[in-house]
N, C-alpha and C. Protein backbone atom coordinates (compact mmCIF):
# COMPACT_ATOMS: atom_id res chain seq x y z
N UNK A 1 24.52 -31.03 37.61
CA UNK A 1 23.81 -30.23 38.59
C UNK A 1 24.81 -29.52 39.50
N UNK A 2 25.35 -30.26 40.19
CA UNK A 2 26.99 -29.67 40.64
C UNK A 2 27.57 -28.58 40.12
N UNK A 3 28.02 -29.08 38.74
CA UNK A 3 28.78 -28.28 37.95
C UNK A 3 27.83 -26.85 37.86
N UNK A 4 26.62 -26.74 37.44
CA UNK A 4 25.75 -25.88 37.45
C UNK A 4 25.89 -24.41 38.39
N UNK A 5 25.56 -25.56 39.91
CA UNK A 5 25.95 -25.07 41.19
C UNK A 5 26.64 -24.42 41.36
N UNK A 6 28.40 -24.74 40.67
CA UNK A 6 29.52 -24.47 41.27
C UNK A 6 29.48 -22.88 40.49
N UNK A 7 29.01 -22.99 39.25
CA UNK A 7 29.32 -22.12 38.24
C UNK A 7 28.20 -20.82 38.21
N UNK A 8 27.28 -21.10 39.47
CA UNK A 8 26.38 -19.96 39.71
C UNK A 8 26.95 -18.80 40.73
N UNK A 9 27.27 -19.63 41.52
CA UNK A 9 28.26 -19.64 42.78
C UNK A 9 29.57 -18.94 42.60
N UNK A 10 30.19 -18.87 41.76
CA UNK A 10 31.49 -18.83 41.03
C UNK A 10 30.96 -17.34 40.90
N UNK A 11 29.98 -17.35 39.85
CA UNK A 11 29.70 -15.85 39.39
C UNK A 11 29.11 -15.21 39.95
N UNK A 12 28.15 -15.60 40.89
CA UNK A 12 27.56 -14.36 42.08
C UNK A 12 29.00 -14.24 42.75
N UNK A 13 29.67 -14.66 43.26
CA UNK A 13 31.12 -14.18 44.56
C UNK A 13 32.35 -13.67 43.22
N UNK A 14 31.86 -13.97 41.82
CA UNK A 14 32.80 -12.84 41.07
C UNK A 14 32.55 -11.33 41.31
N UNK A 15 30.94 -11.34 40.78
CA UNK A 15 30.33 -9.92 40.57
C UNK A 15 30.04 -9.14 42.37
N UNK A 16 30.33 -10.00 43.35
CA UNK A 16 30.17 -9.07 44.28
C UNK A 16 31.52 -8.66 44.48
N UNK A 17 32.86 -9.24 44.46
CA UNK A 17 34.40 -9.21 44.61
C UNK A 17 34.56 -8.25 43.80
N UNK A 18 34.39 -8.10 42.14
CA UNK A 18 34.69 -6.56 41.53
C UNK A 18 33.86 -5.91 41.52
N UNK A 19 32.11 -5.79 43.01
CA UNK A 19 31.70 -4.85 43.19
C UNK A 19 32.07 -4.02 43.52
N UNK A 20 32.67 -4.92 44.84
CA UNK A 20 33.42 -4.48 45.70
C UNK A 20 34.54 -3.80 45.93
N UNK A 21 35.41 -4.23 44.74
CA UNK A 21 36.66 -3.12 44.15
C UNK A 21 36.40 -2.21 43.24
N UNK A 22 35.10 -2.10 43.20
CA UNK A 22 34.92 -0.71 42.01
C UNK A 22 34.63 0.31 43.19
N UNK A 23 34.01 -0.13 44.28
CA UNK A 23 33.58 0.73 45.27
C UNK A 23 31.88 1.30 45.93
N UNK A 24 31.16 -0.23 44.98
CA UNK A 24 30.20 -0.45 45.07
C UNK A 24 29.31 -0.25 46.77
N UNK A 25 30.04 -1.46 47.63
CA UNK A 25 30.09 -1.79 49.01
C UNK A 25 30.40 -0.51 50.09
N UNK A 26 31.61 0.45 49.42
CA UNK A 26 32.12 1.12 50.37
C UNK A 26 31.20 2.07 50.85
N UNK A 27 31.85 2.98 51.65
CA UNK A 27 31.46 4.29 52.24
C UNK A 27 30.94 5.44 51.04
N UNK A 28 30.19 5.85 51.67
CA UNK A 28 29.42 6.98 50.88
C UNK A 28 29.78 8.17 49.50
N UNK A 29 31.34 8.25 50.12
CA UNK A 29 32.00 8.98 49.30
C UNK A 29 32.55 7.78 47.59
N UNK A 30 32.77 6.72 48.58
CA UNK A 30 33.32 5.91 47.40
C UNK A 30 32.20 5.74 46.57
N UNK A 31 31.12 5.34 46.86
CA UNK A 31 30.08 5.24 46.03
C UNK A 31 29.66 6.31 45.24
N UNK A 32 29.30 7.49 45.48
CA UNK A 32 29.47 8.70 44.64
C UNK A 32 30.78 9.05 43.81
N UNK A 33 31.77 8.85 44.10
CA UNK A 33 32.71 8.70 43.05
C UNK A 33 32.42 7.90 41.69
N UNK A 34 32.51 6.33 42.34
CA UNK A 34 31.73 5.61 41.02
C UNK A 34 30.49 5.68 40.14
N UNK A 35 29.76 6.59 41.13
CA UNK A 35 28.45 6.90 40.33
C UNK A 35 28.75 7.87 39.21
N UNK A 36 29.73 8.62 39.89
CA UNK A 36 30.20 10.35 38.97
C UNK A 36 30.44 9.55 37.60
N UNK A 37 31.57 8.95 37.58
CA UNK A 37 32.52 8.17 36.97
C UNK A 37 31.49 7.59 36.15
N UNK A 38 30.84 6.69 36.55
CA UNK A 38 29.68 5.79 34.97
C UNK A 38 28.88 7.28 34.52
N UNK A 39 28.61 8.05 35.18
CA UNK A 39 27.61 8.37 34.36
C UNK A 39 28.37 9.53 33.85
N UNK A 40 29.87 10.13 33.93
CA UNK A 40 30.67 11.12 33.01
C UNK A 40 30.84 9.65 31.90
N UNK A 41 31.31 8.61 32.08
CA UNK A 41 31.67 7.49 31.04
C UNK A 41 30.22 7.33 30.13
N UNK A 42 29.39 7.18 30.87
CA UNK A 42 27.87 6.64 30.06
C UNK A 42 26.97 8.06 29.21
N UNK A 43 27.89 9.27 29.23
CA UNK A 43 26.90 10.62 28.55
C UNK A 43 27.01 10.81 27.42
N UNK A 44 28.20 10.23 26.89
CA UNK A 44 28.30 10.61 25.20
C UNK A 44 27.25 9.39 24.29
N UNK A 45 27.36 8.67 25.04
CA UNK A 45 25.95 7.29 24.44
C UNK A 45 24.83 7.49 24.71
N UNK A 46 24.17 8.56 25.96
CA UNK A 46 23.22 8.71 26.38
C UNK A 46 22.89 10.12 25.64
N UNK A 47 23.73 10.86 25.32
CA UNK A 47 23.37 11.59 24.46
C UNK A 47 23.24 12.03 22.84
N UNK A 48 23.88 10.58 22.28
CA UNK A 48 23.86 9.82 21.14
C UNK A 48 22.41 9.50 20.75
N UNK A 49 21.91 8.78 22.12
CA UNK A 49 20.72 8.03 21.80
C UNK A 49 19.79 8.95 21.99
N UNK A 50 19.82 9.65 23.17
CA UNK A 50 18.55 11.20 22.96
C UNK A 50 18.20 11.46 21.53
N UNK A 51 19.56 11.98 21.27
CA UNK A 51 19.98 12.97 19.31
C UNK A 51 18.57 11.45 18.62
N UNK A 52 19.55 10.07 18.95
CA UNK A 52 18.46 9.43 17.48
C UNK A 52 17.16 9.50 17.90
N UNK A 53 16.84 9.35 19.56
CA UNK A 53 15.23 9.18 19.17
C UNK A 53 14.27 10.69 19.35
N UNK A 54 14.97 11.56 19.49
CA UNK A 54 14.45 13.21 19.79
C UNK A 54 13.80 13.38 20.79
N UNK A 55 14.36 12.72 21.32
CA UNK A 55 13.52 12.80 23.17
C UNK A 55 14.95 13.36 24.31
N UNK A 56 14.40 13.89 25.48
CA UNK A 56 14.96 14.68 26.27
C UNK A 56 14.32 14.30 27.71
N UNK A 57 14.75 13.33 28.30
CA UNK A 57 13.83 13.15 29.51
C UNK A 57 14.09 14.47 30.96
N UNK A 58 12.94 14.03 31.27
CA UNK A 58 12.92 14.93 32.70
C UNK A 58 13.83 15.17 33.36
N UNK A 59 14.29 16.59 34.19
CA UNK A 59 15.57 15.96 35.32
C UNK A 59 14.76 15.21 36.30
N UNK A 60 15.84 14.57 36.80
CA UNK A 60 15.55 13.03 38.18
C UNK A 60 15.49 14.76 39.34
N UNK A 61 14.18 14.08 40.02
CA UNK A 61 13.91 14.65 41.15
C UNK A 61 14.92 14.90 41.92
N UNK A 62 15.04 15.99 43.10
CA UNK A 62 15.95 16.14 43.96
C UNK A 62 15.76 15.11 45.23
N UNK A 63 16.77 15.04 45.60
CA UNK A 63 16.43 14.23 46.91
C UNK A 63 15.57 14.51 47.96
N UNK A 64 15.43 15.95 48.47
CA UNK A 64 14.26 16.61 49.00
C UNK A 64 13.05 15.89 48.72
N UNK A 65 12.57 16.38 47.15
CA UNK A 65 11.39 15.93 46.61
C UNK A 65 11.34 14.37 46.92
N UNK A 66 12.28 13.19 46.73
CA UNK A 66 12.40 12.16 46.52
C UNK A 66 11.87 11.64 47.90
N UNK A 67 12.86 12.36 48.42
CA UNK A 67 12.39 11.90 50.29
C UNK A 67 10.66 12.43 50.56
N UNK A 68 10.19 13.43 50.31
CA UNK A 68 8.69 13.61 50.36
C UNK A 68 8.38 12.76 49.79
N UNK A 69 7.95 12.64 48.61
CA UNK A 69 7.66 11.21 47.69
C UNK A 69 7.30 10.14 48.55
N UNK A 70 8.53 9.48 49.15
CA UNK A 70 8.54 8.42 49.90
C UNK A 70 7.93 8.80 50.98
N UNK A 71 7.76 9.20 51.65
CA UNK A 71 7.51 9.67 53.24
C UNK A 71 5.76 9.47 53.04
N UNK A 72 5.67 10.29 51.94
CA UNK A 72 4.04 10.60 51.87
C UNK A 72 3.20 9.29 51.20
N UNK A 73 3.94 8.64 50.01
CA UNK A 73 2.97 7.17 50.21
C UNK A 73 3.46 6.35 51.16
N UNK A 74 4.91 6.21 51.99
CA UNK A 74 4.70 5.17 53.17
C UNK A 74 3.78 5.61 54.12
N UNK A 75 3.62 7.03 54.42
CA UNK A 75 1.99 7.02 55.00
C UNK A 75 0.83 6.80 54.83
N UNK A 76 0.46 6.87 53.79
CA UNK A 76 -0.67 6.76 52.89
C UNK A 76 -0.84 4.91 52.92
N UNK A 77 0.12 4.09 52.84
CA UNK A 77 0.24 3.00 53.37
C UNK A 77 -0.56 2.67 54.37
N UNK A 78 0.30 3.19 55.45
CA UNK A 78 0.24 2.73 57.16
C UNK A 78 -1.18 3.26 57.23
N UNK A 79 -1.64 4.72 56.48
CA UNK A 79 -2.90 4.86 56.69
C UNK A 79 -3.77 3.90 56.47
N UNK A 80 -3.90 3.03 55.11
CA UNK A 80 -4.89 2.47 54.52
C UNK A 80 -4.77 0.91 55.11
N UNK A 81 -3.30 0.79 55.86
CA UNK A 81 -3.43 -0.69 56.44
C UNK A 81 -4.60 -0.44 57.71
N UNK A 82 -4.34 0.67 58.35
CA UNK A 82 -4.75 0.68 59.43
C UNK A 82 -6.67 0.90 59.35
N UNK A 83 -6.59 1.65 57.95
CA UNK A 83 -8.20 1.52 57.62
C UNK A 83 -8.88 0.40 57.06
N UNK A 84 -7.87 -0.54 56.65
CA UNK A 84 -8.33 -1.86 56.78
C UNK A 84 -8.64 -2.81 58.00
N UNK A 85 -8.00 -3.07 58.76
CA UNK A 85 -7.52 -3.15 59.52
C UNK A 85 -9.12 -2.88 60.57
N UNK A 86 -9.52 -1.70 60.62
CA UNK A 86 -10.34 -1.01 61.09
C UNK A 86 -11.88 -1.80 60.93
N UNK A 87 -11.80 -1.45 59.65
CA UNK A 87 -13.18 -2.16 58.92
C UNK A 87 -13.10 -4.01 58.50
N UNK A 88 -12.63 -4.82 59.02
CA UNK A 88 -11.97 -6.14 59.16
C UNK A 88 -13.53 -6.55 59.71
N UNK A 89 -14.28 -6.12 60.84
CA UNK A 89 -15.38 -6.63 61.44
C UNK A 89 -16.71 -5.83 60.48
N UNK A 90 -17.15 -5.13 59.55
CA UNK A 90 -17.72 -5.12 58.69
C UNK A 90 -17.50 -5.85 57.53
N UNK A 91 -16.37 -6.20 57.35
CA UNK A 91 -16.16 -6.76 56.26
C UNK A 91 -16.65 -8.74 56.39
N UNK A 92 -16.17 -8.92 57.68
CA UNK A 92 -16.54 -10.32 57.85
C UNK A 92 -18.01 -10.26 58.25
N UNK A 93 -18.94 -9.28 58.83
CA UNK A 93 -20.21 -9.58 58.83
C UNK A 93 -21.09 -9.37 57.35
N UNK A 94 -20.08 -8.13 56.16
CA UNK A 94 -20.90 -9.07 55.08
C UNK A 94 -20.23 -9.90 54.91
N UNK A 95 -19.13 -10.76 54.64
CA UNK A 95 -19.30 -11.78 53.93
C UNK A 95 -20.16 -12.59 54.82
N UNK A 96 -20.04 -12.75 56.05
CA UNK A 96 -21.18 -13.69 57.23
C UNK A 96 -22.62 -13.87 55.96
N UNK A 97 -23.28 -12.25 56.06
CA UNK A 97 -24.57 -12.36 55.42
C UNK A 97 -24.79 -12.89 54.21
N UNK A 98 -23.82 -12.74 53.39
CA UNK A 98 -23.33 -13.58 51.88
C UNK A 98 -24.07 -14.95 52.35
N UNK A 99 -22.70 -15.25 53.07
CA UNK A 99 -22.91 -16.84 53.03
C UNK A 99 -24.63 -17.25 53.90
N UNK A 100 -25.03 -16.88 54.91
CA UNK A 100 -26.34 -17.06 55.03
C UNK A 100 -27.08 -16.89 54.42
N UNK A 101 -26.89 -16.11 53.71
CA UNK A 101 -28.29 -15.81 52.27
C UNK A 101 -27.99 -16.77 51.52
N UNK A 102 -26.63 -17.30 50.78
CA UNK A 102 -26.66 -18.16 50.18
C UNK A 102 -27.15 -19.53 50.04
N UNK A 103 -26.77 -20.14 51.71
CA UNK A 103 -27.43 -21.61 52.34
C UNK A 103 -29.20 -20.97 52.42
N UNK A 104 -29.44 -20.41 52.40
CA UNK A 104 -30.89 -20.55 52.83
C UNK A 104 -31.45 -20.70 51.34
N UNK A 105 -30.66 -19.72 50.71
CA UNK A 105 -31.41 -19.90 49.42
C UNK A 105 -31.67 -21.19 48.48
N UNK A 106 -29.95 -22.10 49.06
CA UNK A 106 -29.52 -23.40 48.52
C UNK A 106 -30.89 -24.20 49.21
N UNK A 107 -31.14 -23.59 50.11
CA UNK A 107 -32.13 -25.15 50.94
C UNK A 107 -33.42 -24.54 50.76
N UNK A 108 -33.70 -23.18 50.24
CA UNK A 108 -35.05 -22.86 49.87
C UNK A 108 -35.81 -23.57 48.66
N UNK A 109 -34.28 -24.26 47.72
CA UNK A 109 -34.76 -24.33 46.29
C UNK A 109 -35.23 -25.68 46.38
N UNK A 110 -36.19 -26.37 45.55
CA UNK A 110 -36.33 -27.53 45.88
C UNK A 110 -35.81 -28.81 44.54
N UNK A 111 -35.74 -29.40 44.85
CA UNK A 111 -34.85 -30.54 43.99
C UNK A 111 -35.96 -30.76 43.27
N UNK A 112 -35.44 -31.27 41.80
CA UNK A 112 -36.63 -31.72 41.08
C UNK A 112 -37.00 -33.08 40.86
């Protein structure tokens, strides 16, 4: 169990240490470097595998678009919490009526 421990431990504080020297962690620029870098390294396989399966995916949204995207369902969110939220006291007077209709009906029925 220990040993287990030690050896989980071991490899999460490996993979963050040569995150960290690839430039994972750093400043903004470093991170766009490494991004450039995998994905000039990762295009001749990615375009290997397009060729075998004859597919061509979409371009990735701009960040503009990306940031609308986000903006507009985290509102759409906050909207619908808050319309919950709202309707909380209709919602507990039906279930209220549920359950009263139910007991009355339980004690309407008669045992055989």
């Amino acid at each position: 169990m220990i040993i287990r421990t030690a050896i989980k431990a071991g490899c999460c504080v490996g993979a963050v240490h040569y995150s960290r020297e690839l430039g994972v962690w750093g400043d903004a620029e470093s991170t766009h470097k490494l991004y450039t870098k995998i994905q000039q390294e990762m295009e001749p396989v990615c375009k290997k595998v397009r060729a075998t399966v004859n597919y061509e995916p979409p371009p990735m949204p701009t960040s503009g678009e990306v940031g609308f995207i986000v903006n507009h369902y985290y509102n759409e969110g906050v909207k619908g919490t808050f319309r919950f939220v709202k309707m909380i006291p209709c919602y507990l007077g039906q279930g209220m009526k549920k359950a009263n209709d139910a007991i009355k009906g339980a004690m309407a029925e008669k045992p055989e």
